[in-house]
N, C-alpha and C. Protein backbone atom coordinates (compact mmCIF):
# COMPACT_ATOMS: atom_id res chain seq x y z
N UNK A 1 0.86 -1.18 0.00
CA UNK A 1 0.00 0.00 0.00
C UNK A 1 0.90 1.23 0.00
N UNK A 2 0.56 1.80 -0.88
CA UNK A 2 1.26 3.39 -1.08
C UNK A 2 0.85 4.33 0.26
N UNK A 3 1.74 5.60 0.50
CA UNK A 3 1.85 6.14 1.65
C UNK A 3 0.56 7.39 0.97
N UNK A 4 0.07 7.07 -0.72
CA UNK A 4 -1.18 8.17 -0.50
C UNK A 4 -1.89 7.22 -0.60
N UNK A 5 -2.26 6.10 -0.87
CA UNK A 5 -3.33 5.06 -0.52
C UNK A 5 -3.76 4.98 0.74
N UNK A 6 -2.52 5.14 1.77
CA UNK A 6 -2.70 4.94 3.35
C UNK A 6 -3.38 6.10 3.79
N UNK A 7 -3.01 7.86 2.91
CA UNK A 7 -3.54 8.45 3.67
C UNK A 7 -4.91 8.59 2.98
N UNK A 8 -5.22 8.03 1.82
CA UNK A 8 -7.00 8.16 1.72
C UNK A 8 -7.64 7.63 2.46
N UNK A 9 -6.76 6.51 3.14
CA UNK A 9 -7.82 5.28 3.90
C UNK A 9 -7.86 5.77 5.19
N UNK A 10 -6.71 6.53 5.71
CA UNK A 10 -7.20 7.29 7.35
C UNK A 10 -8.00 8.14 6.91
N UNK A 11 -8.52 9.21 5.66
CA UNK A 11 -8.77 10.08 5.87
C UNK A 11 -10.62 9.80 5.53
N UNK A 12 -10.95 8.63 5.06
CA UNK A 12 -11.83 7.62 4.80
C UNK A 12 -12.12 7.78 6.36
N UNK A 13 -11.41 6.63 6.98
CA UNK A 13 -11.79 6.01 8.46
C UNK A 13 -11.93 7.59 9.35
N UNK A 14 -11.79 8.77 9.28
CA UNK A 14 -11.71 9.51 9.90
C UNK A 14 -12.82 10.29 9.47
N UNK A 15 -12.56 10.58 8.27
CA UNK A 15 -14.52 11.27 7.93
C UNK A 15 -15.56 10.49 8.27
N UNK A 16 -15.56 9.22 8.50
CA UNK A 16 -17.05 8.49 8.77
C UNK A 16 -17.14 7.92 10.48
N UNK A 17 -15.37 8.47 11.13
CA UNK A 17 -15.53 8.35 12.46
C UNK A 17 -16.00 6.50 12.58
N UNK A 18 -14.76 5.74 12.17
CA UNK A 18 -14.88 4.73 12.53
C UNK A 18 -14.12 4.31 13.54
N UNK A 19 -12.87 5.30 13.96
CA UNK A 19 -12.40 4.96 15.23
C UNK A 19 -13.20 4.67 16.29
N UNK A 20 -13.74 5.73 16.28
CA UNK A 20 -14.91 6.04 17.41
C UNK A 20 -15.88 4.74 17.45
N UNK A 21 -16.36 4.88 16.36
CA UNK A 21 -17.39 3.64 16.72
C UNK A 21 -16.63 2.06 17.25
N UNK A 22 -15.86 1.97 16.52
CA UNK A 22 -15.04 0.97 17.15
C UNK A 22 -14.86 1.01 18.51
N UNK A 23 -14.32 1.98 18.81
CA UNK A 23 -13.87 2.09 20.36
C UNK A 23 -15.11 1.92 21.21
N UNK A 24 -16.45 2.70 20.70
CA UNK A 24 -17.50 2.43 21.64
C UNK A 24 -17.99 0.89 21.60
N UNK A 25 -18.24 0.92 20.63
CA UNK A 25 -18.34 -1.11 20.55
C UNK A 25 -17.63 -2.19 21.41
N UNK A 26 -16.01 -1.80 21.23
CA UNK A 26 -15.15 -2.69 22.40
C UNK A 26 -15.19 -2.40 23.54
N UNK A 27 -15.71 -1.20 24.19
CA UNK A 27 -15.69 -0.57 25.22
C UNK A 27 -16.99 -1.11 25.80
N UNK A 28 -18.16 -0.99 25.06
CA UNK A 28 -19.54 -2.21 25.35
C UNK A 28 -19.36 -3.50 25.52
N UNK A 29 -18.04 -3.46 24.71
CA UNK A 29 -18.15 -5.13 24.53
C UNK A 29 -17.65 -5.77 26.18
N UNK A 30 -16.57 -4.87 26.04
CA UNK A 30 -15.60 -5.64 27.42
C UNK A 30 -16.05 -5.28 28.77
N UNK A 31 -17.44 -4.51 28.75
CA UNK A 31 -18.04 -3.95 30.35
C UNK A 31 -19.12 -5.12 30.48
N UNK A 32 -19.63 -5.25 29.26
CA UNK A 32 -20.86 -5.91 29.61
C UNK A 32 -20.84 -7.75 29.37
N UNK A 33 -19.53 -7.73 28.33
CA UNK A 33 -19.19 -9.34 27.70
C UNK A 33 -20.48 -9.91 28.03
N UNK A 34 -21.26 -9.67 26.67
CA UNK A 34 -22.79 -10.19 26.48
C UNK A 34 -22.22 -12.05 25.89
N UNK A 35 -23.58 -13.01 26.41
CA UNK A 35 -23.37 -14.52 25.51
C UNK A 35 -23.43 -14.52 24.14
N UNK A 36 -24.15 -13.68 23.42
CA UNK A 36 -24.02 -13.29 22.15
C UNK A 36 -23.09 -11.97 20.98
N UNK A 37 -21.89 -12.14 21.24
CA UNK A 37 -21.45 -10.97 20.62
C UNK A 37 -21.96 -9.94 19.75
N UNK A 38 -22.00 -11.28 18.39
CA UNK A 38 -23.14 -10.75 17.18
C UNK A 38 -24.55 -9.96 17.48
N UNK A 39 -24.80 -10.52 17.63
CA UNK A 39 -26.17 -10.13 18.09
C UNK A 39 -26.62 -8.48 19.25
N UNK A 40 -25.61 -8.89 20.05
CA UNK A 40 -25.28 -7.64 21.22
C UNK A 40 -24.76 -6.85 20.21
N UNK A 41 -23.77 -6.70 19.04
CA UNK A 41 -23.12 -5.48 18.13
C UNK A 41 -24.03 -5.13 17.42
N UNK A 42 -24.90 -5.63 16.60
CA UNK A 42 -26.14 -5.63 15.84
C UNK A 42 -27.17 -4.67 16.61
N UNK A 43 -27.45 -5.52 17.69
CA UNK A 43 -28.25 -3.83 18.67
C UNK A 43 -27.70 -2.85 18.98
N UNK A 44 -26.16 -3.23 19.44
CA UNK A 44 -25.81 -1.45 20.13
C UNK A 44 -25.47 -0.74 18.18
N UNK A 45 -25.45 -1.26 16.93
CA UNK A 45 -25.10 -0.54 15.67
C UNK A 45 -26.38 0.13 15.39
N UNK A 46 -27.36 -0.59 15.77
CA UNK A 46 -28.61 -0.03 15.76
C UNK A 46 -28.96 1.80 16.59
N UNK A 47 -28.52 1.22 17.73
CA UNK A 47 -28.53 2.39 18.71
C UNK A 47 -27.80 3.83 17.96
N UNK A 48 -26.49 3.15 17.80
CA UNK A 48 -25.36 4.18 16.92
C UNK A 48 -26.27 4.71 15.74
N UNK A 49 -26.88 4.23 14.83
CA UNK A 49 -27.46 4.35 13.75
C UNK A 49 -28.61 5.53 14.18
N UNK A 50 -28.99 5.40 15.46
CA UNK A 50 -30.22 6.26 15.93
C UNK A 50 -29.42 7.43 16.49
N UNK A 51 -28.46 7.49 17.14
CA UNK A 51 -27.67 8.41 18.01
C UNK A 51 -27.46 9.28 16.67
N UNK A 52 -26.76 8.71 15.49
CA UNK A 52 -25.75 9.54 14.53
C UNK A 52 -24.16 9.33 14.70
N UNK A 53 -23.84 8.40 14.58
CA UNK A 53 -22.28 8.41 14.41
C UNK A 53 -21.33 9.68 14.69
N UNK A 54 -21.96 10.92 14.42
CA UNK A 54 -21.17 12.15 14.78
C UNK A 54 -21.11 12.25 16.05
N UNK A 55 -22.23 11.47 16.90
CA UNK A 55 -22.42 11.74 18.65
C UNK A 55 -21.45 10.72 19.20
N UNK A 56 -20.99 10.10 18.52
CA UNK A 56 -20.48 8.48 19.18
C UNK A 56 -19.26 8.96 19.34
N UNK A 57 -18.34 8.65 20.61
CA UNK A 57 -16.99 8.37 21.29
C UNK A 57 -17.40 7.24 22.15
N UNK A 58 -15.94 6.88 22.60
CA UNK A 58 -16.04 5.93 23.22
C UNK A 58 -16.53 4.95 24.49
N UNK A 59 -17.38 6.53 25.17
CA UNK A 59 -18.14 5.97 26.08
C UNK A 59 -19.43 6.03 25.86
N UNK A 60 -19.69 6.41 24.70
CA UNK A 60 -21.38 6.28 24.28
C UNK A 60 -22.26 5.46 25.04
N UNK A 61 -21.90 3.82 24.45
CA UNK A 61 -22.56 2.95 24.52
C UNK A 61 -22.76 2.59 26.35
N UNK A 62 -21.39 3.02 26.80
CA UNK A 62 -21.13 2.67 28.64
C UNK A 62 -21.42 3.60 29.51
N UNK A 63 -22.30 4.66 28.96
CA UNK A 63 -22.44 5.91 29.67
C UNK A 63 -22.93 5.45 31.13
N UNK A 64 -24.29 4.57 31.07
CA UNK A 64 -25.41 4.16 32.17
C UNK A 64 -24.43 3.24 33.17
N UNK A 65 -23.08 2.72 32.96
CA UNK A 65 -22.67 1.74 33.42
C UNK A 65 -21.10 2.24 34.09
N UNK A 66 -20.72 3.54 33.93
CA UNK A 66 -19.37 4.47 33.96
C UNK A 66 -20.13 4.98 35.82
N UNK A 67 -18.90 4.79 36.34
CA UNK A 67 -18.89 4.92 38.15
C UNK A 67 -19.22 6.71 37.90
N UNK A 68 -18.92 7.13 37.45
CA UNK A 68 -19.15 9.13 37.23
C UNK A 68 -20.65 8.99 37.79
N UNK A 69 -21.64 8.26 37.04
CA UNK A 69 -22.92 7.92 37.57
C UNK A 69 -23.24 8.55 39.06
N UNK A 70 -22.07 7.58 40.36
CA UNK A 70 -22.33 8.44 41.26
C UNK A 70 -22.08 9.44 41.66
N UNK A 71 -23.02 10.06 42.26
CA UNK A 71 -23.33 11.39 42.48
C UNK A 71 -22.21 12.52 43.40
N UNK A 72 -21.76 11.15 44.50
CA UNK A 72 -20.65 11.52 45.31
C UNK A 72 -19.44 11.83 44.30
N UNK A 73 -19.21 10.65 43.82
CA UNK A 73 -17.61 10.33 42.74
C UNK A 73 -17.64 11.98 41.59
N UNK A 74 -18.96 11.95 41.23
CA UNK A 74 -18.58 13.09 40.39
C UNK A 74 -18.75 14.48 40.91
N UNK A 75 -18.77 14.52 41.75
CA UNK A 75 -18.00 15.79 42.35
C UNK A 75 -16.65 16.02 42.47
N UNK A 76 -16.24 15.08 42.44
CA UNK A 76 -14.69 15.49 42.60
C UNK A 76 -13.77 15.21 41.63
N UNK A 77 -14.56 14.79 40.46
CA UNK A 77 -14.10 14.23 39.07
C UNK A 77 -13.98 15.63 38.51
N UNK A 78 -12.70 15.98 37.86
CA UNK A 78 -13.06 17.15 37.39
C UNK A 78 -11.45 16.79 35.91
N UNK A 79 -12.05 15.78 34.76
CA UNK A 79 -11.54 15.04 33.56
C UNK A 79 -11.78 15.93 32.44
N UNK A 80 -12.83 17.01 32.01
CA UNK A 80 -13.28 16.58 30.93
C UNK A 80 -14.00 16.17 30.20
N UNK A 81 -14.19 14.96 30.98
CA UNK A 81 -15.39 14.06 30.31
C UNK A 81 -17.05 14.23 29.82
N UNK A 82 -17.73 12.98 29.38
CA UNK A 82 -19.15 14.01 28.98
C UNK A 82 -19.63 13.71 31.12
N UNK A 83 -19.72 12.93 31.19
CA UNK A 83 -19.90 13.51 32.68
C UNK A 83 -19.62 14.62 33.68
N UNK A 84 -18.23 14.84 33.76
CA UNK A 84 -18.15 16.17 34.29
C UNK A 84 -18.64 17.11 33.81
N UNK A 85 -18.80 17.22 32.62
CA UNK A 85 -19.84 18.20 32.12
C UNK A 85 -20.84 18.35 32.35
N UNK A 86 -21.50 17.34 32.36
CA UNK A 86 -22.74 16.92 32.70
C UNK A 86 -22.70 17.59 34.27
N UNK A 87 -22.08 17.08 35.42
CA UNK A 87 -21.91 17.63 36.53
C UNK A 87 -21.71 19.11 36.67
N UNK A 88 -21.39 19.53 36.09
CA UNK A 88 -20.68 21.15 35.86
C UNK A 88 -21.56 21.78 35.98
N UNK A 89 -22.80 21.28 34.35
CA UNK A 89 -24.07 21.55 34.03
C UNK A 89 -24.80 21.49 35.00
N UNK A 90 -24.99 21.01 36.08
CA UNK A 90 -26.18 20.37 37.05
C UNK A 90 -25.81 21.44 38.21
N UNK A 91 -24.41 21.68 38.16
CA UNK A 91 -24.15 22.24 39.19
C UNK A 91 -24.41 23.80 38.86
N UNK A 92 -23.91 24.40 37.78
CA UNK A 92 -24.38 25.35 37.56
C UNK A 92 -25.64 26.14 37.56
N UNK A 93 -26.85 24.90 37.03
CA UNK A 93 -28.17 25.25 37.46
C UNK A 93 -28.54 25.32 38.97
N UNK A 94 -28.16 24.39 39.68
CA UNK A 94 -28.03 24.47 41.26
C UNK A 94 -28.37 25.86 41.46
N UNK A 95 -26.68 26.52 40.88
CA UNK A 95 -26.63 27.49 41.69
C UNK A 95 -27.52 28.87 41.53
N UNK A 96 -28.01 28.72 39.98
CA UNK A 96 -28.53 29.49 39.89
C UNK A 96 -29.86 29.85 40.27
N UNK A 97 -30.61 28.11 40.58
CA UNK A 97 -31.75 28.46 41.59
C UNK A 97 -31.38 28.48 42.47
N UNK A 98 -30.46 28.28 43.35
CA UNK A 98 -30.18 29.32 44.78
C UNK A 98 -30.05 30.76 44.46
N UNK A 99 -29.44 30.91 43.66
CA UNK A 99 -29.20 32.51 43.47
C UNK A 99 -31.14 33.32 43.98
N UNK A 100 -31.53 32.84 42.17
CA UNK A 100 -32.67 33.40 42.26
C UNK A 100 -33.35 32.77 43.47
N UNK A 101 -33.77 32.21 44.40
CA UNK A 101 -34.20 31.79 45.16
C UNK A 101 -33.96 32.82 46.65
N UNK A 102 -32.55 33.01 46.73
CA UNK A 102 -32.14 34.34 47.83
C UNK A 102 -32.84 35.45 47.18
N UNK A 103 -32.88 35.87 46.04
CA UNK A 103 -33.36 37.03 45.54
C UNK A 103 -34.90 37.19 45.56
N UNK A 104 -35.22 36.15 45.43
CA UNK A 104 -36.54 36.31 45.55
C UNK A 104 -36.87 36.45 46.97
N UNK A 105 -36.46 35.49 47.97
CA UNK A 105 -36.90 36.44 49.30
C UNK A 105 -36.31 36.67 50.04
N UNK A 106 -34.93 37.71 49.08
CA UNK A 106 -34.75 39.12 49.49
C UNK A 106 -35.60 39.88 49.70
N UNK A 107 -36.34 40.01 48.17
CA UNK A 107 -37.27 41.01 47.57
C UNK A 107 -38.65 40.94 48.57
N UNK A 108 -38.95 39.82 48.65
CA UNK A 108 -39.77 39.34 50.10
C UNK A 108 -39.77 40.32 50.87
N UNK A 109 -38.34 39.93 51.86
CA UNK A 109 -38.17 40.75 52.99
C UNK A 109 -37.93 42.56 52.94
N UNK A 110 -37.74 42.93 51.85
CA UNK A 110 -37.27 44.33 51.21
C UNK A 110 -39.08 45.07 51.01
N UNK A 111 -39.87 44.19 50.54
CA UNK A 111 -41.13 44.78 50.15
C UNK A 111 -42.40 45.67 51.51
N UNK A 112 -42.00 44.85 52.44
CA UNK A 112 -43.04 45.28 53.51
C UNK A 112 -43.46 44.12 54.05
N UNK A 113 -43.23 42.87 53.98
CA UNK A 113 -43.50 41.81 54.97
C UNK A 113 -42.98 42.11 56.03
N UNK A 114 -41.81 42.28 56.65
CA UNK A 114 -40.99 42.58 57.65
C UNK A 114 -42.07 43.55 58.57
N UNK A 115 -42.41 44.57 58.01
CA UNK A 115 -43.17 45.37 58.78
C UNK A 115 -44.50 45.26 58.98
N UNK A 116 -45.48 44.74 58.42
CA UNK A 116 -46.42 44.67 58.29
C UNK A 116 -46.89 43.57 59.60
N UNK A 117 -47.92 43.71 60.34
CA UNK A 117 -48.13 42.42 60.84
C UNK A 117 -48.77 41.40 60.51
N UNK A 118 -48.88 40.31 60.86
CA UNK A 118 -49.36 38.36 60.39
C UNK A 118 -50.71 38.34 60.34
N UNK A 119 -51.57 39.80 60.99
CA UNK A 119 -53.17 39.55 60.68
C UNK A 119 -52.97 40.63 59.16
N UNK A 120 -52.47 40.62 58.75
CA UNK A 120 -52.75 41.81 57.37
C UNK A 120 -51.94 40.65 56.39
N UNK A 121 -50.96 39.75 56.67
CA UNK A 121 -50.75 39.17 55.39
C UNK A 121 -51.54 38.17 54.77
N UNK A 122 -51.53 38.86 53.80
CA UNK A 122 -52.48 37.61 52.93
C UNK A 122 -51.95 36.69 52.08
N UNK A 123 -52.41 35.82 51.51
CA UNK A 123 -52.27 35.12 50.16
C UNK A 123 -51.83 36.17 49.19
N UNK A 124 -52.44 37.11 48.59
CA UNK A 124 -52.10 37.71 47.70
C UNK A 124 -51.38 38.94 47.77
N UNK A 125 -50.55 38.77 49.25
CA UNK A 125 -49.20 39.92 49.11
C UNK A 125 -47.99 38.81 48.58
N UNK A 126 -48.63 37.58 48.84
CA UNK A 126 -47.22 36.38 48.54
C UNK A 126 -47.29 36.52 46.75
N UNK A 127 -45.88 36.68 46.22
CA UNK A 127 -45.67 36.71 44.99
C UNK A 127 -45.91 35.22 44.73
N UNK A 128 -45.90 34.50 43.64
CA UNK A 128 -45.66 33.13 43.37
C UNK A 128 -44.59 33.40 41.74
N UNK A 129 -44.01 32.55 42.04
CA UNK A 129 -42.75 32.64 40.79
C UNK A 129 -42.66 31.14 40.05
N UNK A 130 -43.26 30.97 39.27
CA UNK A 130 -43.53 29.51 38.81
C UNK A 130 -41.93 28.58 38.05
N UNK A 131 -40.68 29.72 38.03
CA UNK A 131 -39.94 29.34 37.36
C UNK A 131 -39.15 28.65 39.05
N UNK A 132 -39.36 29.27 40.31
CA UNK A 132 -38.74 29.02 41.61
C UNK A 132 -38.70 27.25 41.57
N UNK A 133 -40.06 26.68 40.97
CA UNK A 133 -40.26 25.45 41.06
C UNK A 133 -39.78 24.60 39.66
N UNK A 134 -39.77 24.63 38.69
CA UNK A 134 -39.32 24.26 37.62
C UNK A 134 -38.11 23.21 37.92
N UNK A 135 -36.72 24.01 38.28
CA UNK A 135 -36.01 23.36 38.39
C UNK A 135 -35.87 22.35 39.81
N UNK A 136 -36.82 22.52 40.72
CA UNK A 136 -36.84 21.93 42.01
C UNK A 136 -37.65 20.70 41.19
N UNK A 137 -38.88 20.17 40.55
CA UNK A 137 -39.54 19.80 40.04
C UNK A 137 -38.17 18.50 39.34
N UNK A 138 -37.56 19.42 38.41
CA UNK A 138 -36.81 18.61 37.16
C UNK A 138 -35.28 18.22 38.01
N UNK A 139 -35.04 18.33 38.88
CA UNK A 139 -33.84 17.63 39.82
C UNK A 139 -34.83 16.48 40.86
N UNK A 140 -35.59 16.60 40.82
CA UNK A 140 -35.77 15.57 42.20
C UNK A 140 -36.07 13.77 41.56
């Protein structure tokens, strides 16, 4: 094989991202060592086929089965990876409903609750903020 034959054929295996798929395949293969090989590659090619090959690296297929999973471990994982990201992500929203969450009753305590007394508050001096719950809702 010629040295431009070799490089059409990486540049082949590299536009259609067959490293990758490879790697996620052996990487399924050797976590889960299914009784049926064939058959187990045939479904997870399927999966790939649904994902898009452009989404696939090598932990695709082992995402549900990768220790990052726990909740403790990935806190202190800080790789890179699509998990830490993932963590980063989670954490970042965290903070931002705490943020808005102090702010909101800041604004509470800033408005005239503080002064007012407990026979004058009503239901409808309480603001309701429907976004406060959203993310409390979609974490639990």
């Amino acid at each position: 094989m010629s040295a431009a034959s070799r490089e059409v054929a990486k540049q082949y295996l590299n536009q259609h991202k067959i490293p990758q798929l490879f790697e996620s395949l052996l990487s399924s293969l050797m976590m889960e060592r299914p009784e049926n090989p064939v058959e187990y590659i045939e479904k997870k090619m399927c999966q790939i086929r649904d994902l898009g090959v452009d989404n696939v690296t090598w932990e695709t297929l082992i995402s549900h089965l990768h220790p990052y999973r726990d909740n403790i471990r990935r806190q202190f994982v800080r790789d890179g990876s699509l998990y830490d990201r993932e963590y980063t992500t989670l954490e970042g929203e965290i903070e931002e409903y705490r943020q808005r969450k102090k702010e909101q009753f800041e604004s509470l305590a800033t408005s005239g609750f503080e002064d007012s007394n407990d026979d004058d508050c009503t239901v409808e001096q309480q603001q309701y903020d429907s976004q406060l719950f959203q993310l409390t809702e979609a974490h639990s």
